[in-house]
PDB file of N, CA and C in Angstrom:
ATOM      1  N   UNK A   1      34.022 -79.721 -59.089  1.00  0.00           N
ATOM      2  CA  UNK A   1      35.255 -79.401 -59.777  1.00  0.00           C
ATOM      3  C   UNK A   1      36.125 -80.663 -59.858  1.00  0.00           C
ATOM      4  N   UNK A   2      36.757 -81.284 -61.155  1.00  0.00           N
ATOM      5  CA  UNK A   2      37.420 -82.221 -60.840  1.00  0.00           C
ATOM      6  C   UNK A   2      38.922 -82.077 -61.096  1.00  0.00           C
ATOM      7  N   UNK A   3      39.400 -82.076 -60.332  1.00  0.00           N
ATOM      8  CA  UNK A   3      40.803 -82.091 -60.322  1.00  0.00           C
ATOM      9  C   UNK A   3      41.857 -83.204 -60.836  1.00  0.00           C
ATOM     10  N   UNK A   4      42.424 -82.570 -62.034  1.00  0.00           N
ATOM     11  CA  UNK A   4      43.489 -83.794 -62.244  1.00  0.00           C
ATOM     12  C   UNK A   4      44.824 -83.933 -61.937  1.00  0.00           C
ATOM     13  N   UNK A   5      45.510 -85.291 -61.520  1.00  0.00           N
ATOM     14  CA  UNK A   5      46.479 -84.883 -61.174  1.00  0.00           C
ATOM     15  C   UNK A   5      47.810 -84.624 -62.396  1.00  0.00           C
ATOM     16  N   UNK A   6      48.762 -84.009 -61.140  1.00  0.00           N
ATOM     17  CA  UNK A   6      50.138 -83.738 -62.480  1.00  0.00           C
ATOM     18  C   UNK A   6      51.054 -84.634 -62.603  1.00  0.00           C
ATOM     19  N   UNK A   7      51.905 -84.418 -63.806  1.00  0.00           N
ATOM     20  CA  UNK A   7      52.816 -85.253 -63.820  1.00  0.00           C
ATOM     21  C   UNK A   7      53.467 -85.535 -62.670  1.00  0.00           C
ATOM     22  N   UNK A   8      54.236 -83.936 -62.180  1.00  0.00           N
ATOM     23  CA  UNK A   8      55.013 -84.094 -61.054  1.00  0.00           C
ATOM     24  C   UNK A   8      54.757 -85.075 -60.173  1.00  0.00           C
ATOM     25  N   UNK A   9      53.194 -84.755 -59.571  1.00  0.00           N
ATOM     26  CA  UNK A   9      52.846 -85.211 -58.191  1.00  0.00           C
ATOM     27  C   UNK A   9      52.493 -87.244 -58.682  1.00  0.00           C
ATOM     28  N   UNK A  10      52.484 -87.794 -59.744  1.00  0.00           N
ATOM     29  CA  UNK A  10      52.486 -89.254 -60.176  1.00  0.00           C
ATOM     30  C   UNK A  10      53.930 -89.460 -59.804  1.00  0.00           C
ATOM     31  N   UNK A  11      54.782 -88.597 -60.662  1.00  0.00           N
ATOM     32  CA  UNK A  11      56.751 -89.558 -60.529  1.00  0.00           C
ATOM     33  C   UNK A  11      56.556 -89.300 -58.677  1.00  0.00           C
ATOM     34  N   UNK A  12      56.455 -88.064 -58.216  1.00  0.00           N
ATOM     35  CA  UNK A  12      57.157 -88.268 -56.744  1.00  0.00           C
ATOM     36  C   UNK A  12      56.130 -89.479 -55.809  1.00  0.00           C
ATOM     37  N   UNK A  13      54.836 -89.364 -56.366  1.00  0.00           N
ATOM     38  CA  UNK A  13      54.489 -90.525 -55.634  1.00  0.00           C
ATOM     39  C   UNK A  13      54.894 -92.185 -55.901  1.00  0.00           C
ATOM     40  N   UNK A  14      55.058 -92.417 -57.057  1.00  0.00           N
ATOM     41  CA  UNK A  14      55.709 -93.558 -57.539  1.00  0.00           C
ATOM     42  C   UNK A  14      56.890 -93.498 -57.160  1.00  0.00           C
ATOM     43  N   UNK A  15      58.220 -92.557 -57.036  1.00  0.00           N
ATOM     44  CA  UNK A  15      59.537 -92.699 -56.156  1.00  0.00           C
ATOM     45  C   UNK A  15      59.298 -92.855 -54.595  1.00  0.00           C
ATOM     46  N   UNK A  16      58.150 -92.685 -53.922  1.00  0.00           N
ATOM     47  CA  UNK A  16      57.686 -92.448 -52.628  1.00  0.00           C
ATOM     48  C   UNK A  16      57.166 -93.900 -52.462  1.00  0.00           C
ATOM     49  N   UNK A  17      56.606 -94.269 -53.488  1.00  0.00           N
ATOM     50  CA  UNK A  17      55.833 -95.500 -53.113  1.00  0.00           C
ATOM     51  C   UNK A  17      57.084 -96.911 -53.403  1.00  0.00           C
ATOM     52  N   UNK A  18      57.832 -96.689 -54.509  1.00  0.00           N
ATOM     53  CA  UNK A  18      59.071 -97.494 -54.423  1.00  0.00           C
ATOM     54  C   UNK A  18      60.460 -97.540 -53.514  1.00  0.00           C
ATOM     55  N   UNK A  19      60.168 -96.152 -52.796  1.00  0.00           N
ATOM     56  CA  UNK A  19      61.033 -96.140 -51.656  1.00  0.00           C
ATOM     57  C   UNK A  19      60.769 -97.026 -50.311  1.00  0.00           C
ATOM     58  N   UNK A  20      59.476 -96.648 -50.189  1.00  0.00           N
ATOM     59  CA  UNK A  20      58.481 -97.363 -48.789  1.00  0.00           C
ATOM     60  C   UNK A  20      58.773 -98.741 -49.222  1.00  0.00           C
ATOM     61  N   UNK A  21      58.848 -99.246 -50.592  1.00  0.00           N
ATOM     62  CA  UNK A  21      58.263-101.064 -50.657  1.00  0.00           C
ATOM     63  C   UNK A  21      60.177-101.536 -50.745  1.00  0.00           C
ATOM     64  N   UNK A  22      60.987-100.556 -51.029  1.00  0.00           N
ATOM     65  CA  UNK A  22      62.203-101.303 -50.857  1.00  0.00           C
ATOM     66  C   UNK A  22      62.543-101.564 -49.283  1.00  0.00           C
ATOM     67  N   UNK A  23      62.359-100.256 -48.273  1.00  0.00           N
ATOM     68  CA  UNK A  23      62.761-100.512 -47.149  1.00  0.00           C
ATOM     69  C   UNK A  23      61.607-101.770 -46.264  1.00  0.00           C
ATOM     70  N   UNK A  24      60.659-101.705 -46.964  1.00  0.00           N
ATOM     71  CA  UNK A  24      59.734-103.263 -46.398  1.00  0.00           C
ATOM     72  C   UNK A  24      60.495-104.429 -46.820  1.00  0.00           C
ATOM     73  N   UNK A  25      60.579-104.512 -48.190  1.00  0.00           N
ATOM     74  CA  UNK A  25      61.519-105.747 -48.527  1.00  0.00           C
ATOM     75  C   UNK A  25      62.672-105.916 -47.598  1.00  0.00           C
ATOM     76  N   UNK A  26      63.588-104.788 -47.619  1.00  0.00           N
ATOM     77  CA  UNK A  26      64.858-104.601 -46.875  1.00  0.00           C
ATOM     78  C   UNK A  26      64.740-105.510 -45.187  1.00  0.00           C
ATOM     79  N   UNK A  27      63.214-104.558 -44.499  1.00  0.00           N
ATOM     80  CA  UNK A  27      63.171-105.198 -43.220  1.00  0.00           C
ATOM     81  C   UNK A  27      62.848-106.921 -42.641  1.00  0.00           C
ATOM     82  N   UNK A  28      62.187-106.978 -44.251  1.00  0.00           N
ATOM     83  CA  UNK A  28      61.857-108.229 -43.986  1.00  0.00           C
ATOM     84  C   UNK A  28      62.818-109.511 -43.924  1.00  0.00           C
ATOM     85  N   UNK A  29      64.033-109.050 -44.941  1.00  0.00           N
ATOM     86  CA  UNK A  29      64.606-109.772 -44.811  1.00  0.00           C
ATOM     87  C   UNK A  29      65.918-109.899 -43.697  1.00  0.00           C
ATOM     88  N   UNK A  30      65.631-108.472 -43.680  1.00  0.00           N
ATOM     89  CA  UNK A  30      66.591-108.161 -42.050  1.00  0.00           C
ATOM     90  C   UNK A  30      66.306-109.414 -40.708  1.00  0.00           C
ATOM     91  N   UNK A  31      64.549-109.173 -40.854  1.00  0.00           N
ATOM     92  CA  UNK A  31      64.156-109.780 -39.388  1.00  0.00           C
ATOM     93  C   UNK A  31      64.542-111.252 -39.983  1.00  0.00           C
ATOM     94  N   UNK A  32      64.751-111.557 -40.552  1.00  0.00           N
ATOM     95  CA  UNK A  32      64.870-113.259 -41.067  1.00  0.00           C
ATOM     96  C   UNK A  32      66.617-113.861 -41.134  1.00  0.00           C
ATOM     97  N   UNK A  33      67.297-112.618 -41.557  1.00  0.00           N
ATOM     98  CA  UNK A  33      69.087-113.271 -41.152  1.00  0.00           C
ATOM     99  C   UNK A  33      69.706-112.531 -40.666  1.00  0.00           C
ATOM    100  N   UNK A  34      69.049-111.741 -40.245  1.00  0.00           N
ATOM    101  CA  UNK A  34      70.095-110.000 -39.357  1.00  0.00           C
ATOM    102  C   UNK A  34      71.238-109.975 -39.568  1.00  0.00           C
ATOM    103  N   UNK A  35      71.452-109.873 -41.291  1.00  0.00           N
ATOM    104  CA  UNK A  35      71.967-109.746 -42.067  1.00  0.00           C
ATOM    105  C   UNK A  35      72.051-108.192 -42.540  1.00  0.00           C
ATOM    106  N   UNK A  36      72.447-106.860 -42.360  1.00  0.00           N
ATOM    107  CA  UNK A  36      72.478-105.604 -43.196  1.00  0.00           C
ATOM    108  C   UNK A  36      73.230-105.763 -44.510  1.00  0.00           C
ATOM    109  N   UNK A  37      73.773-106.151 -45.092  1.00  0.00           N
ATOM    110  CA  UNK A  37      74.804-106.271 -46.529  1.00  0.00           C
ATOM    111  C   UNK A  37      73.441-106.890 -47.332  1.00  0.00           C
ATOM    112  N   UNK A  38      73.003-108.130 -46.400  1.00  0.00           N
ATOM    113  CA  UNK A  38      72.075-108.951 -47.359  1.00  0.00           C
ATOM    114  C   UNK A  38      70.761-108.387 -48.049  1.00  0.00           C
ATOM    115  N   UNK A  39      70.325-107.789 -46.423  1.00  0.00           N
ATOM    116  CA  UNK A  39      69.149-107.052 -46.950  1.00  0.00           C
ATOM    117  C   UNK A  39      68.901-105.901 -47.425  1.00  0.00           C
ATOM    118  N   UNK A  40      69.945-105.161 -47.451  1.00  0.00           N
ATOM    119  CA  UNK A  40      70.257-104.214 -48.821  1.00  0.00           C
ATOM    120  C   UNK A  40      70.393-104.693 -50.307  1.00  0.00           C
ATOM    121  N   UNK A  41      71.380-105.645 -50.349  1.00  0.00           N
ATOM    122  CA  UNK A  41      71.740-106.327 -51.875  1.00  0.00           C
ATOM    123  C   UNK A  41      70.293-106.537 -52.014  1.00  0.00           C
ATOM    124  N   UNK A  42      69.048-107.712 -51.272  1.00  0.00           N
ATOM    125  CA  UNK A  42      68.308-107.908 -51.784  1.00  0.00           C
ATOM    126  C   UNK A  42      66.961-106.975 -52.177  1.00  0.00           C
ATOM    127  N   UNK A  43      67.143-105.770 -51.133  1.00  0.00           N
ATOM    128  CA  UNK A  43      66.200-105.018 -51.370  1.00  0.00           C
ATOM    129  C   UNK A  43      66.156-104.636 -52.956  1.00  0.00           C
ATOM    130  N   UNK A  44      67.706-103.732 -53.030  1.00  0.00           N
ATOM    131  CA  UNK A  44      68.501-103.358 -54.159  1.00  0.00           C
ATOM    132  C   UNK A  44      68.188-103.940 -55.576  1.00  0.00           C
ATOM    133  N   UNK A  45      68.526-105.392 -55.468  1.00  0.00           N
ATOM    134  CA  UNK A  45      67.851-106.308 -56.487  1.00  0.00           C
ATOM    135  C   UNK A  45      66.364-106.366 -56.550  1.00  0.00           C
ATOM    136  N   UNK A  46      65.473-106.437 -55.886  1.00  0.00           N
ATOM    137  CA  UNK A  46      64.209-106.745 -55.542  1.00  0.00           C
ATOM    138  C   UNK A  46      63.533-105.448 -56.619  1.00  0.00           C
ATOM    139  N   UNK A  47      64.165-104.187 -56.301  1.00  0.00           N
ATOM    140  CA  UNK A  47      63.727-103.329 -56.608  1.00  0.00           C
ATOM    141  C   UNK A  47      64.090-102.906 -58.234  1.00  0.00           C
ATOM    142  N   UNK A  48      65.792-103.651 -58.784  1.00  0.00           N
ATOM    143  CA  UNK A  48      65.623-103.120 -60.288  1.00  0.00           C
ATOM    144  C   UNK A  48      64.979-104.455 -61.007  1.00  0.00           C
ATOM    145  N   UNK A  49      64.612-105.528 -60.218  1.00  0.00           N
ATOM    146  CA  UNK A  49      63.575-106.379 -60.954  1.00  0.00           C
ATOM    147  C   UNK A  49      62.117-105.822 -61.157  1.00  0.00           C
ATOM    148  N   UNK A  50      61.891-105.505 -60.242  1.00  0.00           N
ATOM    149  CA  UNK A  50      60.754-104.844 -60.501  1.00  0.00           C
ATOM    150  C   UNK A  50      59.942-104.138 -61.531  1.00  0.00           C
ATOM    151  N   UNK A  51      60.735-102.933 -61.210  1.00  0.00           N
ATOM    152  CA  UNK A  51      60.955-101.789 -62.391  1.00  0.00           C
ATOM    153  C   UNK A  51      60.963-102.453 -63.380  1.00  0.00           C
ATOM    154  N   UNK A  52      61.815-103.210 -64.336  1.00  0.00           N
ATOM    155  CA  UNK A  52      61.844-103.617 -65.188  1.00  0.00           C
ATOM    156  C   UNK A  52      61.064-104.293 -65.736  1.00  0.00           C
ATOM    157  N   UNK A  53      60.213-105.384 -64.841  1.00  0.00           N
ATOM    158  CA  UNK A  53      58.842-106.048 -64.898  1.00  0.00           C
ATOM    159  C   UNK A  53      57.609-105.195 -65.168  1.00  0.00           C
ATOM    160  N   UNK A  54      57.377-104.045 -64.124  1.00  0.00           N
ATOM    161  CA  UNK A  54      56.605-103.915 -64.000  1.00  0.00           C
ATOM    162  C   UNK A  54      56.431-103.154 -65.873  1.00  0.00           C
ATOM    163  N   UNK A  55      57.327-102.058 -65.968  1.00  0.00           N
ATOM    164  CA  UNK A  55      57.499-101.301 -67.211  1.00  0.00           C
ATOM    165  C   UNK A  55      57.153-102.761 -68.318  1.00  0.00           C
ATOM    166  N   UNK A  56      58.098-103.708 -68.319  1.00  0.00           N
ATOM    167  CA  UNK A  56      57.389-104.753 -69.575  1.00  0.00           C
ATOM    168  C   UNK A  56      55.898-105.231 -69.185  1.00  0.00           C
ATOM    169  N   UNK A  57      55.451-105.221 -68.211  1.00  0.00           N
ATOM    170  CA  UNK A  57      53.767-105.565 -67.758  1.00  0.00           C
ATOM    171  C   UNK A  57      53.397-104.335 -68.620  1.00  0.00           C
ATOM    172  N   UNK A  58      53.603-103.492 -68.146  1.00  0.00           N
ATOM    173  CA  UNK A  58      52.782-102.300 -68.866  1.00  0.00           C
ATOM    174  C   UNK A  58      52.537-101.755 -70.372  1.00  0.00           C
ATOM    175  N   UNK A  59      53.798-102.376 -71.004  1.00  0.00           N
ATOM    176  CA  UNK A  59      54.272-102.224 -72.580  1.00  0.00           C
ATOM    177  C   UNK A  59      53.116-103.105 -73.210  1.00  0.00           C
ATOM    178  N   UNK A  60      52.751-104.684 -72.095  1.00  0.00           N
ATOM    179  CA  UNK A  60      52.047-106.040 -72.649  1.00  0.00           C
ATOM    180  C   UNK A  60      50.781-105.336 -72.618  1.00  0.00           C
ATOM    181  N   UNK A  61      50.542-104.638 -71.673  1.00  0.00           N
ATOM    182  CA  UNK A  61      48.886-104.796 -71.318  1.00  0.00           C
ATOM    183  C   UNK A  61      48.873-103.024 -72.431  1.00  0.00           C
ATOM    184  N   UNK A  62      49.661-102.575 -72.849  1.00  0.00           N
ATOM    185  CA  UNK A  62      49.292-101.556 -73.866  1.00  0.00           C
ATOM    186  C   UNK A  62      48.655-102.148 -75.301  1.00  0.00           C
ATOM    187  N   UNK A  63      49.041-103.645 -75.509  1.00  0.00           N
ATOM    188  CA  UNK A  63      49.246-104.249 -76.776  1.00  0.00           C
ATOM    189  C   UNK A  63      47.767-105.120 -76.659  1.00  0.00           C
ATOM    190  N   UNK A  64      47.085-105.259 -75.709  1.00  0.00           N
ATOM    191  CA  UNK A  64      45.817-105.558 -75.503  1.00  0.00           C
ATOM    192  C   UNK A  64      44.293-104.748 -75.377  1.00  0.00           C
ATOM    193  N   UNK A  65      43.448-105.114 -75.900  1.00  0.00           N
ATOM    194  CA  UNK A  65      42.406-104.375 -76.562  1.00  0.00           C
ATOM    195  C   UNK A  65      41.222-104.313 -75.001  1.00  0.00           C
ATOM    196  N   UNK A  66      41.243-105.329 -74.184  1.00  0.00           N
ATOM    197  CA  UNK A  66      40.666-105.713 -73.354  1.00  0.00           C
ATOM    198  C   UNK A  66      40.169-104.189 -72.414  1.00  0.00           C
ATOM    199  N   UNK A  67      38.700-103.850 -72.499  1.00  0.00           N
ATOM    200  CA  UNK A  67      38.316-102.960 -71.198  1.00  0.00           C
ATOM    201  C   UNK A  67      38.629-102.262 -71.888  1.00  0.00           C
ATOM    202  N   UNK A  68      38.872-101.648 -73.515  1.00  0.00           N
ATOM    203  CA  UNK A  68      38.830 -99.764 -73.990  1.00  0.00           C
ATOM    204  C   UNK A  68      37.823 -99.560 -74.283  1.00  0.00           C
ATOM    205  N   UNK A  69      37.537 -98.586 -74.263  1.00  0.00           N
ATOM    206  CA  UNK A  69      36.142 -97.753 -75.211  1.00  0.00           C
ATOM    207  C   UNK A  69      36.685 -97.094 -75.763  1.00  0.00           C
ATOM    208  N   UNK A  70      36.300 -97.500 -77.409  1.00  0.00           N
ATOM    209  CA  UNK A  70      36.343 -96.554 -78.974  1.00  0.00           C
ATOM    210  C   UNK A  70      35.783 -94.766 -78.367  1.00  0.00           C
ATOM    211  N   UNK A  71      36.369 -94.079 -78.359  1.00  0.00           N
ATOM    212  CA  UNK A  71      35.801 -92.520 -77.978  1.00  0.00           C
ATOM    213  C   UNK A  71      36.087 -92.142 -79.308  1.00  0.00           C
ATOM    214  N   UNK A  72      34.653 -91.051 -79.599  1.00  0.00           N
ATOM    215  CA  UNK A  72      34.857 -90.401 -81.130  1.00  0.00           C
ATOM    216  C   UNK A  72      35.197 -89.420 -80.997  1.00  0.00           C
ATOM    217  N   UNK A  73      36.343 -88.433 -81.514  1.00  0.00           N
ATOM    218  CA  UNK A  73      36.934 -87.331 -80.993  1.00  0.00           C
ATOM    219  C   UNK A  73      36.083 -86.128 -81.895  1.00  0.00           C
ATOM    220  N   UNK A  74      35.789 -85.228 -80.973  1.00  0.00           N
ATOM    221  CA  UNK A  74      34.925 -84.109 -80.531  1.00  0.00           C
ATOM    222  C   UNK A  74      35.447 -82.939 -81.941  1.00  0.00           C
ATOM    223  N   UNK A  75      36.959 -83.103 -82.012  1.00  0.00           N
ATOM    224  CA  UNK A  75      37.473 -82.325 -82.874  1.00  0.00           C
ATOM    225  C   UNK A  75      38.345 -82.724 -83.965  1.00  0.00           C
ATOM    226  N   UNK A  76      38.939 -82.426 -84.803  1.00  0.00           N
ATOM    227  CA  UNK A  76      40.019 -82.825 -86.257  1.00  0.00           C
ATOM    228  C   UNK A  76      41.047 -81.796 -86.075  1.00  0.00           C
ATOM    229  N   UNK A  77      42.210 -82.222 -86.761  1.00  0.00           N
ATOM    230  CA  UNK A  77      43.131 -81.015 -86.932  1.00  0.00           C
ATOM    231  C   UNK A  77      43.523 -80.907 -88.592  1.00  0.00           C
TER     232      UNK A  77
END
């Protein structure tokens, strides 16, 4: 049986998985100026760079042909 997953369970894991990598950023830079203001701002920042990157990575690599397979569709409407 193969199971696919849902929308739901992709966004909460992607908010789950961007939560975990801000508070890593956050600690890391904690242990380095034991700084709390800093390593919030930078987590904070760290994290709407990201997003924004990652979403234009993804827009680029939509616009590239590289690794598809032509599939002939089964049905017409």
């Amino acid at each position: 049986m193969v199971q696919l997953e849902s929308r739901r369970r992709s966004i909460v894991k992607a908010l789950t998985w961007r939560i975990f990598a801000t508070f890593v950023t956050m600690s890391v830079v904690y242990v380095f100026t034991r700084e709390l203001v800093l390593s919030a701002g930078i987590g904070l920042a760290d994290t709407t760079i990201k997003i924004f990157f990652y979403y234009s990575h993804e827009r680029l690599w939509e616009r590239i042909q590289f690794g598809r397979k032509k599939v002939k569709e089964d049905y017409t409407i």
